[in-house]
C-alpha atoms as a PDB file:
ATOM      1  CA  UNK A   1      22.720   5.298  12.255  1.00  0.00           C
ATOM      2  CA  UNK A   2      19.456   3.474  12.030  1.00  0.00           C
ATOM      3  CA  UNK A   3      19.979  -0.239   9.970  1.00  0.00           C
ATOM      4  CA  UNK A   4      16.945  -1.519   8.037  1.00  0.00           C
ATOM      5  CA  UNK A   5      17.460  -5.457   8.454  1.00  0.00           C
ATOM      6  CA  UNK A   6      15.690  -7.420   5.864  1.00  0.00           C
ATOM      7  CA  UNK A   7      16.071 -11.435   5.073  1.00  0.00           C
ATOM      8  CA  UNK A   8      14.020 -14.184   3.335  1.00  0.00           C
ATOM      9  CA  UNK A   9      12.175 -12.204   0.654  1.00  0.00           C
ATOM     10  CA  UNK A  10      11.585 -15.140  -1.193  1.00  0.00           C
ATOM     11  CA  UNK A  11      10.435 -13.206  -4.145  1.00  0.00           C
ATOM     12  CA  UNK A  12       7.178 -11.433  -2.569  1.00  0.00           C
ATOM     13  CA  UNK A  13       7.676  -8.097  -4.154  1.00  0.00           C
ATOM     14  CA  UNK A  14       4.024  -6.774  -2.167  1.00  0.00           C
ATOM     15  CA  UNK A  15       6.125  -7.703   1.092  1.00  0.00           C
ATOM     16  CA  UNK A  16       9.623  -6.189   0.147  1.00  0.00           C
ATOM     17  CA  UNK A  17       7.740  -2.637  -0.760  1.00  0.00           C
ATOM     18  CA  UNK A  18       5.528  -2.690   2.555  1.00  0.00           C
ATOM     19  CA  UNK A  19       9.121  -3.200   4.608  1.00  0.00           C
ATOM     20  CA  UNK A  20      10.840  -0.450   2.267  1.00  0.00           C
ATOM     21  CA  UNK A  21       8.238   1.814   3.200  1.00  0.00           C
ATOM     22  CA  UNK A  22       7.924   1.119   6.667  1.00  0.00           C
ATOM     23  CA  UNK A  23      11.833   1.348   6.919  1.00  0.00           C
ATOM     24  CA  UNK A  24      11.766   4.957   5.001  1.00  0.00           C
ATOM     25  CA  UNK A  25       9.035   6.205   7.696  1.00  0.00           C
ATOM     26  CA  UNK A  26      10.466   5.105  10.451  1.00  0.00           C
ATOM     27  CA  UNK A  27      13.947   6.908   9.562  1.00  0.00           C
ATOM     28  CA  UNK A  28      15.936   4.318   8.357  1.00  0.00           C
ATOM     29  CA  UNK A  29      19.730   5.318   7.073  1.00  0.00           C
ATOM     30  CA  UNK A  30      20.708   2.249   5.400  1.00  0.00           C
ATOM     31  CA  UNK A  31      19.421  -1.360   4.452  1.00  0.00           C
ATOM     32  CA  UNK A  32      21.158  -4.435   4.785  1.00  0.00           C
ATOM     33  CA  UNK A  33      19.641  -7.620   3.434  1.00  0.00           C
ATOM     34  CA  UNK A  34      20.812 -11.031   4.896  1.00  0.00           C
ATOM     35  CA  UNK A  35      19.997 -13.196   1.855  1.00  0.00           C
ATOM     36  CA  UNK A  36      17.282 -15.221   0.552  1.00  0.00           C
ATOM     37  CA  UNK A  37      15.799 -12.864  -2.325  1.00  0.00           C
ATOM     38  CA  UNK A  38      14.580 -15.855  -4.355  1.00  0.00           C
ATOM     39  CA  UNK A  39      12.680 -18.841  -3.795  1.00  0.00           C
ATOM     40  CA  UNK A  40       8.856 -19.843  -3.787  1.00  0.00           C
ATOM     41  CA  UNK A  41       7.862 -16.517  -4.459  1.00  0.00           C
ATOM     42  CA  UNK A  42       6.210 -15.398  -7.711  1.00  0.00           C
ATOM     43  CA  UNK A  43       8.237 -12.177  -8.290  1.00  0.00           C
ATOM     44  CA  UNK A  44      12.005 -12.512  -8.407  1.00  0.00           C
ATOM     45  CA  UNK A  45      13.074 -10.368 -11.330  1.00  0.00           C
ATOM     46  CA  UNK A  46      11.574  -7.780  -9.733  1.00  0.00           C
ATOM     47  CA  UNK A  47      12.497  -8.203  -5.862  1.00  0.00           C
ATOM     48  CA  UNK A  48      16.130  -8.720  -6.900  1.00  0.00           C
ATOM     49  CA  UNK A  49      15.801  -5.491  -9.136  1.00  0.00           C
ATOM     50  CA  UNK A  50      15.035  -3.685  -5.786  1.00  0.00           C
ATOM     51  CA  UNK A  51      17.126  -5.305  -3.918  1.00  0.00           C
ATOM     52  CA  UNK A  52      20.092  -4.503  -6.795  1.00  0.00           C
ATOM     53  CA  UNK A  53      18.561  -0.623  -6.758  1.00  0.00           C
ATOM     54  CA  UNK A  54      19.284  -0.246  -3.041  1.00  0.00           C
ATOM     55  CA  UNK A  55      22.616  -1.563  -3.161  1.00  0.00           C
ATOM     56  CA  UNK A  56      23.363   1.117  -5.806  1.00  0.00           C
ATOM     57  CA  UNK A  57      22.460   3.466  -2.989  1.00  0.00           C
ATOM     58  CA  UNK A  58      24.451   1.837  -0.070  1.00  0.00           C
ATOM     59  CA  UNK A  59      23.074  -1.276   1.172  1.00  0.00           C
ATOM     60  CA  UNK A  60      24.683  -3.663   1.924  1.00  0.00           C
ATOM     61  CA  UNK A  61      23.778  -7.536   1.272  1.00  0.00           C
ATOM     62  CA  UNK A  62      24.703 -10.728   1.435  1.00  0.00           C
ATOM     63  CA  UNK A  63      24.059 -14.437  -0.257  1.00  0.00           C
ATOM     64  CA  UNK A  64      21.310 -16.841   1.143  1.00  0.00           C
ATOM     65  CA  UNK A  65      20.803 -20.483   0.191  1.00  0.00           C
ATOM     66  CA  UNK A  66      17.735 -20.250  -1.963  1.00  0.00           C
ATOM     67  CA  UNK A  67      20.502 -17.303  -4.597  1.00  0.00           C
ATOM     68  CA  UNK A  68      22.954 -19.902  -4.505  1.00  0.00           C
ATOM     69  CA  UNK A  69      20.854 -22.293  -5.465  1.00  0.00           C
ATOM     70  CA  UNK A  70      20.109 -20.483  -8.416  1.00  0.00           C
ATOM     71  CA  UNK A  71      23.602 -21.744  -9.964  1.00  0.00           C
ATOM     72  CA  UNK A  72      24.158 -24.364  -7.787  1.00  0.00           C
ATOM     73  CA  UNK A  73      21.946 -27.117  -8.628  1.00  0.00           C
ATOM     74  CA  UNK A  74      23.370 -29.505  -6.245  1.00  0.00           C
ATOM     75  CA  UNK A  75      21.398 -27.049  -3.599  1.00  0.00           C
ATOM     76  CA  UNK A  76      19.212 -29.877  -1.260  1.00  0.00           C
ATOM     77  CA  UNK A  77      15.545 -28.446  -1.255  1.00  0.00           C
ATOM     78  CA  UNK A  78      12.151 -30.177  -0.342  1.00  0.00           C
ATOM     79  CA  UNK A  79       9.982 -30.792  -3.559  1.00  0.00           C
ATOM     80  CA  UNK A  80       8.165 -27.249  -3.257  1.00  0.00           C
ATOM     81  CA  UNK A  81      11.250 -25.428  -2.957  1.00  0.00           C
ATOM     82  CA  UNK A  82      12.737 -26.979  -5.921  1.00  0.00           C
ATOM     83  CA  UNK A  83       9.878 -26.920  -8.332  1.00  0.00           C
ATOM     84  CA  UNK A  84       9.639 -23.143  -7.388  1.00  0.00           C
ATOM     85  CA  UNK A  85      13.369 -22.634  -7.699  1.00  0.00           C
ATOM     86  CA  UNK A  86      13.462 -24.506 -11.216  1.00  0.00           C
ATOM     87  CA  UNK A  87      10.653 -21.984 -12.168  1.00  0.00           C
ATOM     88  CA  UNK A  88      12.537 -18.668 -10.817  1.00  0.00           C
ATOM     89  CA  UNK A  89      16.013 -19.950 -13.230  1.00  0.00           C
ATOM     90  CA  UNK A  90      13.657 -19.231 -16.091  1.00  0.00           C
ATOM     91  CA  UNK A  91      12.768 -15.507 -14.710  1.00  0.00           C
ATOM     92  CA  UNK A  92      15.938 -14.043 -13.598  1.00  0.00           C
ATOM     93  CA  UNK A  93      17.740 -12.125 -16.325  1.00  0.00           C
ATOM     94  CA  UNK A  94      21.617 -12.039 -16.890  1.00  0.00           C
ATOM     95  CA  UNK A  95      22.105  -8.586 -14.236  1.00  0.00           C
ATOM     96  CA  UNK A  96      19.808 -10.646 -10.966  1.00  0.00           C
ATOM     97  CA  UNK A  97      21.952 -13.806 -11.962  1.00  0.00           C
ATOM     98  CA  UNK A  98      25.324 -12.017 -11.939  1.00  0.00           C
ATOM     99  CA  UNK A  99      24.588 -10.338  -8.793  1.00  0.00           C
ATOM    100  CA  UNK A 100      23.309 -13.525  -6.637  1.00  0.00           C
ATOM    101  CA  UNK A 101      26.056 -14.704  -7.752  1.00  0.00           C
ATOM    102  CA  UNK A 102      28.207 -11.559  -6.872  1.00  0.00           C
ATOM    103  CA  UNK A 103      27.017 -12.035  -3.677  1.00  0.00           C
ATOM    104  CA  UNK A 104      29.635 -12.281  -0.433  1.00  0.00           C
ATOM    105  CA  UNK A 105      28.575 -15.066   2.125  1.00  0.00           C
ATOM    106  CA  UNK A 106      29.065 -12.842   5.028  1.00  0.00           C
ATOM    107  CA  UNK A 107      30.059  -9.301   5.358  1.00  0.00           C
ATOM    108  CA  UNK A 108      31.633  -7.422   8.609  1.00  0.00           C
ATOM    109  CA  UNK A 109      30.818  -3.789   9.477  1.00  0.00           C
ATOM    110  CA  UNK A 110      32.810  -3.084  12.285  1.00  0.00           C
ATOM    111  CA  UNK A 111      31.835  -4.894  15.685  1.00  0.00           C
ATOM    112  CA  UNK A 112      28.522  -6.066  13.000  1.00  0.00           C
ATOM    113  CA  UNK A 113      28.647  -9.143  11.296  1.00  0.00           C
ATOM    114  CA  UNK A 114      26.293  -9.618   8.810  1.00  0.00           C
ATOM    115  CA  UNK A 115      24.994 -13.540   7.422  1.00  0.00           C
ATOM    116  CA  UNK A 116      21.779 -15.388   6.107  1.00  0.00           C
ATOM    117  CA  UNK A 117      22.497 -18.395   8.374  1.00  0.00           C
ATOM    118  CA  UNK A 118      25.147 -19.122  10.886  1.00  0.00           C
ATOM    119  CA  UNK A 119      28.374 -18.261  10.198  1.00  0.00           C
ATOM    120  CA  UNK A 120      29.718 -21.540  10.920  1.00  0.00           C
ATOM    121  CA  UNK A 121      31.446 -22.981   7.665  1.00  0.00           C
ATOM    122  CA  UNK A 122      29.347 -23.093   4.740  1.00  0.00           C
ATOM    123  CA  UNK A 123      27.972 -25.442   2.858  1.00  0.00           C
ATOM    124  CA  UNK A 124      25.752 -26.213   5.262  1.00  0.00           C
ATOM    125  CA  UNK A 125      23.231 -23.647   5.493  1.00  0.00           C
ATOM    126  CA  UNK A 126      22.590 -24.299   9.357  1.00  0.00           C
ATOM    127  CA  UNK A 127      19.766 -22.809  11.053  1.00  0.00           C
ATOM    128  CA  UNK A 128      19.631 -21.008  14.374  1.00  0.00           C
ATOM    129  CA  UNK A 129      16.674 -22.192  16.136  1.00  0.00           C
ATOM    130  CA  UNK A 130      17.486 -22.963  19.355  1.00  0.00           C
ATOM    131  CA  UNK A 131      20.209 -22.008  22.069  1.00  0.00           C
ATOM    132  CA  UNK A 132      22.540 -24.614  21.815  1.00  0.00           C
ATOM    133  CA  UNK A 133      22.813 -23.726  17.829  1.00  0.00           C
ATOM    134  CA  UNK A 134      22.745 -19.913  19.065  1.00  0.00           C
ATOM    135  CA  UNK A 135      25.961 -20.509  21.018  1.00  0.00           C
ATOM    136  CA  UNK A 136      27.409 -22.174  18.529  1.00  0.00           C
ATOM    137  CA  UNK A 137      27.074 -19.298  16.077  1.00  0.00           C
ATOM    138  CA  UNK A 138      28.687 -16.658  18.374  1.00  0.00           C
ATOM    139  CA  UNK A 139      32.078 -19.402  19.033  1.00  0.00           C
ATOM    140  CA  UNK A 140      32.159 -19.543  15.591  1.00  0.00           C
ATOM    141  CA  UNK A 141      32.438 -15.455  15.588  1.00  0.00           C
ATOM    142  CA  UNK A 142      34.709 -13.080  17.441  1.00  0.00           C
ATOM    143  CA  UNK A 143      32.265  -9.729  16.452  1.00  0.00           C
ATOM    144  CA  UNK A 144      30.036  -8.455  18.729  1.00  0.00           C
ATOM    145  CA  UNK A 145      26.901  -8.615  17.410  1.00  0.00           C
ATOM    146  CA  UNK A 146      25.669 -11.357  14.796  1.00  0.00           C
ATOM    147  CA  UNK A 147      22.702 -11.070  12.627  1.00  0.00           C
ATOM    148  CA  UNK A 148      21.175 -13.452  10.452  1.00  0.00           C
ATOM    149  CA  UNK A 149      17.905 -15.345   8.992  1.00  0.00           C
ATOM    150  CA  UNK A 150      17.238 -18.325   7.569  1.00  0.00           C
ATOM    151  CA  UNK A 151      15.021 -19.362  10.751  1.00  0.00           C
ATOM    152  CA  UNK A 152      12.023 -17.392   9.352  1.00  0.00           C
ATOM    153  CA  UNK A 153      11.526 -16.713  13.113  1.00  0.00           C
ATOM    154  CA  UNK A 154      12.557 -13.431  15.017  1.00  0.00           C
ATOM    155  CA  UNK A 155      14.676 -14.187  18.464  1.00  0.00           C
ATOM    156  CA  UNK A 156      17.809 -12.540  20.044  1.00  0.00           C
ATOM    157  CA  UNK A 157      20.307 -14.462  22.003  1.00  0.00           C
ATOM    158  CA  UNK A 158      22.818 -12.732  24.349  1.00  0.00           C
ATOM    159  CA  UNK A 159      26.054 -14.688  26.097  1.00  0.00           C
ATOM    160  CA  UNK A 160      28.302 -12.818  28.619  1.00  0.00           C
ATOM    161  CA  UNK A 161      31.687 -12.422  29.733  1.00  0.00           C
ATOM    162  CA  UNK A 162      31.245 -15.896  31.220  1.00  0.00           C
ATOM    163  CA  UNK A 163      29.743 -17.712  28.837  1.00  0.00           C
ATOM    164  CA  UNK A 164      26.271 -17.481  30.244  1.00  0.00           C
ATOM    165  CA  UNK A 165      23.596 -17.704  27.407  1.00  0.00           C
ATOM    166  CA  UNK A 166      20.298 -15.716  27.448  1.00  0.00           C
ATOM    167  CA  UNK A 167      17.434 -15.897  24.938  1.00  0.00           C
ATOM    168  CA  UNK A 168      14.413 -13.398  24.455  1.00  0.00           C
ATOM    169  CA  UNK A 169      11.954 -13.042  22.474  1.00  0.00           C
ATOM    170  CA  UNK A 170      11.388  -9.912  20.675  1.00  0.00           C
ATOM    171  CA  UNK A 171       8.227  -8.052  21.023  1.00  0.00           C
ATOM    172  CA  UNK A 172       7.094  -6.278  17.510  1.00  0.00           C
ATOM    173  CA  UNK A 173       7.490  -2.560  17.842  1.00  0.00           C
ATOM    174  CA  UNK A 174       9.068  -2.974  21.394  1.00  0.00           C
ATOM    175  CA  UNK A 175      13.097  -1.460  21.520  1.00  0.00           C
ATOM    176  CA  UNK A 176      15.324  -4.270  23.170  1.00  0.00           C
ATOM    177  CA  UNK A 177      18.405  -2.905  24.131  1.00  0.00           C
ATOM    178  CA  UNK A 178      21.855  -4.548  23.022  1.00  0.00           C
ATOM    179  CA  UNK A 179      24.444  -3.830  26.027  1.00  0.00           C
ATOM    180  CA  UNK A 180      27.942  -3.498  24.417  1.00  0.00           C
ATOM    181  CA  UNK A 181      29.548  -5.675  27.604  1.00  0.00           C
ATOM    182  CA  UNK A 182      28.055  -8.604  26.185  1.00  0.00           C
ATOM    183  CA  UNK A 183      27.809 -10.327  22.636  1.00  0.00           C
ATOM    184  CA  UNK A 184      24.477 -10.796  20.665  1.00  0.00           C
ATOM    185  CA  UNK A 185      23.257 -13.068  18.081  1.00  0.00           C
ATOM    186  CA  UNK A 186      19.813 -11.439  16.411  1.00  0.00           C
ATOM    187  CA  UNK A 187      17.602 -13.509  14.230  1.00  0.00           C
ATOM    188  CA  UNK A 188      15.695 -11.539  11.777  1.00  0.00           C
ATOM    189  CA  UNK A 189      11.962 -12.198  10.981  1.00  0.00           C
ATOM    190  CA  UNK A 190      11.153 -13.162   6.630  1.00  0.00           C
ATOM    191  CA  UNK A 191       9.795 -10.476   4.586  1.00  0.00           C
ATOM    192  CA  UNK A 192       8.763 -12.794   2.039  1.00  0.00           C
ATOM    193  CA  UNK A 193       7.292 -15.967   3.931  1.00  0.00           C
ATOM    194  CA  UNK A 194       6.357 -15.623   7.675  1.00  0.00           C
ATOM    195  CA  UNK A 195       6.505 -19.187   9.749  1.00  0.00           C
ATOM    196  CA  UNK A 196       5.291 -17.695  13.150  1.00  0.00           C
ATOM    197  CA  UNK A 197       1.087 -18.159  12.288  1.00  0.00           C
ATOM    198  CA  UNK A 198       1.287 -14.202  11.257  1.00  0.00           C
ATOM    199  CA  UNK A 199       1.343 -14.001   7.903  1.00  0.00           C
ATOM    200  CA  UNK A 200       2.136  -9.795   7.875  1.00  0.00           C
ATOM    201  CA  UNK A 201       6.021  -9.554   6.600  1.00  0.00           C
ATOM    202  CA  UNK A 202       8.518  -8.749   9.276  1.00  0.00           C
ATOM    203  CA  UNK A 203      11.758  -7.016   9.379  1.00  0.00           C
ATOM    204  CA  UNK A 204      14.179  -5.130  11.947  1.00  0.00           C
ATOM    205  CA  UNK A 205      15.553  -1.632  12.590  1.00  0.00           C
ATOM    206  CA  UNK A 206      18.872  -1.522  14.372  1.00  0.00           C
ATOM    207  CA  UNK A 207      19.907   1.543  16.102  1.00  0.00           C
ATOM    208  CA  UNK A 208      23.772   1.873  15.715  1.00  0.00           C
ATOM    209  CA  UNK A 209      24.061   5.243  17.937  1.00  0.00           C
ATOM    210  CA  UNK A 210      21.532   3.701  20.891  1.00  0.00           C
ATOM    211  CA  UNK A 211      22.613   0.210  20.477  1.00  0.00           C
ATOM    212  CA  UNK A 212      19.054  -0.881  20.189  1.00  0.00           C
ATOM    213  CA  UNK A 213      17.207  -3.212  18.295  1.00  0.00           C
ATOM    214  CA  UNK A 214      13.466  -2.987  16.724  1.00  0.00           C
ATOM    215  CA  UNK A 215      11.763  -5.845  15.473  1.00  0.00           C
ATOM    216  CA  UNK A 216       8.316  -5.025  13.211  1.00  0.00           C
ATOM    217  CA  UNK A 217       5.669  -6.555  11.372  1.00  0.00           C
ATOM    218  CA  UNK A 218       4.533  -4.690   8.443  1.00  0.00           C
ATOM    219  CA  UNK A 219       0.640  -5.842   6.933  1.00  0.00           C
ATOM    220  CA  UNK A 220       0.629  -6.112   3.103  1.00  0.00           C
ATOM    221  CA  UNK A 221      -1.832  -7.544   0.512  1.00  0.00           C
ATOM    222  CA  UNK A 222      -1.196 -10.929   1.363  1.00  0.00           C
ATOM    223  CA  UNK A 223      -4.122 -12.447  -0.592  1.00  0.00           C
ATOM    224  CA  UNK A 224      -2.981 -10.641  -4.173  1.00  0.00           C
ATOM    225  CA  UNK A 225       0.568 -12.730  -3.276  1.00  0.00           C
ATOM    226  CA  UNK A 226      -0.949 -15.685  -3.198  1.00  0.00           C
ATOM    227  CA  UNK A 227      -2.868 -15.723  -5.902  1.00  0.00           C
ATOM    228  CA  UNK A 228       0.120 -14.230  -7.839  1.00  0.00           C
ATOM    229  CA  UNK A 229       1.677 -17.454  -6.648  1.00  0.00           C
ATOM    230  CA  UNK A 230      -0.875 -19.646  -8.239  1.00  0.00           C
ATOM    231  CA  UNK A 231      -1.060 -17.456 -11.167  1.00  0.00           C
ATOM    232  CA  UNK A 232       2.272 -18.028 -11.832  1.00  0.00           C
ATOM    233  CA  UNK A 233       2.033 -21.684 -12.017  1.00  0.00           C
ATOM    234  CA  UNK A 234       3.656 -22.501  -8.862  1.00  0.00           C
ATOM    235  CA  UNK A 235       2.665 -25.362  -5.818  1.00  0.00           C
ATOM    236  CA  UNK A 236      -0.497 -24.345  -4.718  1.00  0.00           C
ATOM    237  CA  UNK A 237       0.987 -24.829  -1.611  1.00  0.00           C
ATOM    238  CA  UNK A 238       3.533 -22.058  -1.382  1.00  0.00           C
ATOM    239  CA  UNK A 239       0.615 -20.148  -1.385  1.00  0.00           C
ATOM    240  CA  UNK A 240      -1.675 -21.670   1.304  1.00  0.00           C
ATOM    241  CA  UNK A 241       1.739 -21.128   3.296  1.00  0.00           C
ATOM    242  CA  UNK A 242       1.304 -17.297   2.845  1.00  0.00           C
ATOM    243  CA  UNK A 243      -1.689 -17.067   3.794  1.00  0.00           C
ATOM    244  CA  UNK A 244      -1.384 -19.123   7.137  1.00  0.00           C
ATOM    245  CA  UNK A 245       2.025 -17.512   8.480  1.00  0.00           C
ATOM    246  CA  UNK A 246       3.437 -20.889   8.265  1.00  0.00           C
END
């Protein structure tokens, strides 16, 4: 089976349609999003709407920070994040509300465990971003292979029978395999708001029957984003951060 792996949408509907696409070509089975389909993005009604429409068909997905949030008002944000998330309350209707808040916090598929941020105890959300925090994550896991997002920033740690970590990092459009003698953690790449300096969206395919693992960038209209951003209102900001990758 070939796994579409999205995360961190953020509510860039131009993005999510590009992956969707990309994913359909390239033979995808199934999608699974790993949260985040909200948040300083100008289109949330209608991101979570696809989102919700896949999920009628199969796919699987879990709960990010930013979809909690959307209940949660205790949620810590910077200034940007909350004036955007303040703005998306007043968009979702009473279906995308019910089903963030529907949403599991992590969800196991066999030797797969699925999450938006490291399935160490939540609250907090804690990010994965280096190997000491990558090591962490698999301890706090007995499956064999981790995914997650939340970094905004594609990378793939590996530990062995010994407890030897290894890090890579993935090359777009480049398979990396995934040995089954030893246990992976795989961050996913944002859809919605690249942080790497490339602002095209990126996303993964996972190949269940190979045990291999694609990462890809996908180009989309990143300038009609952004100025949907600052049509909507929103810090003008969020959108310079589109545009840049960062």
């Amino acid at each position: 089976m070939r796994l579409a792996l999205l995360t961190d949408l953020h509510a860039n509907r131009r993005a999510l349609e590009a992956c969707l696409a990309h994913a359909r070509a390239a033979g995808a089975d199934r999608c699974v999003f790993l949260g985040d389909y909200v948040g300083y993005g100008p289109e949330p009604q209608d991101v979570v709407e696809l989102v919700m429409e896949e999920v009628s068909r199969g796919a699987l997905a879990v709960a990010g920070n930013h979809d909690q949030a959307v209940s949660e008002l205790s949620e810590t944000m910077t200034t940007d994040a909350e004036i955007a998330m303040a703005w998306t309350r007043g968009q979702l209707g009473p279906a995308s509300r019910e089903f963030l808040g529907s949403l599991p916090m992590r969800f196991e598929d066999g030797p797969r465990l699925y999450v938006h941020a490291s399935p160490q105890t939540y609250p907090p959300w804690i990010y994965v971003n280096d190997a000491p925090a990558a090591k962490r994550a698999l301890e706090a896991s007995r499956a064999q292979t981790v995914f997650c997002g939340h970094t905004h920033l594609r990378a793939l740690y590996g530990i062995t029978a010994t407890g030897q970590l290894v890090s890579f990092q993935p090359v777009p459009s480049v398979p990396v395999p995934l040995p089954r003698h030893r246990r992976w953690l795989s961050v996913i790449g944002a859809v919605g708001q690249s942080r790497d300096g490339d602002p095209a969206a990126a996303y993964a395919i996972l190949d269940t029957d190979r045990s291999e693992i694609t990462h890809h960038r996908v180009p989309y209209d990143v300038d009609a984003e952004a100025l949907a951003i600052l049509q909507a209102g929103l810090p003008p900001s969020l959108a310079e951060r589109l545009l840049k990758g960062r």
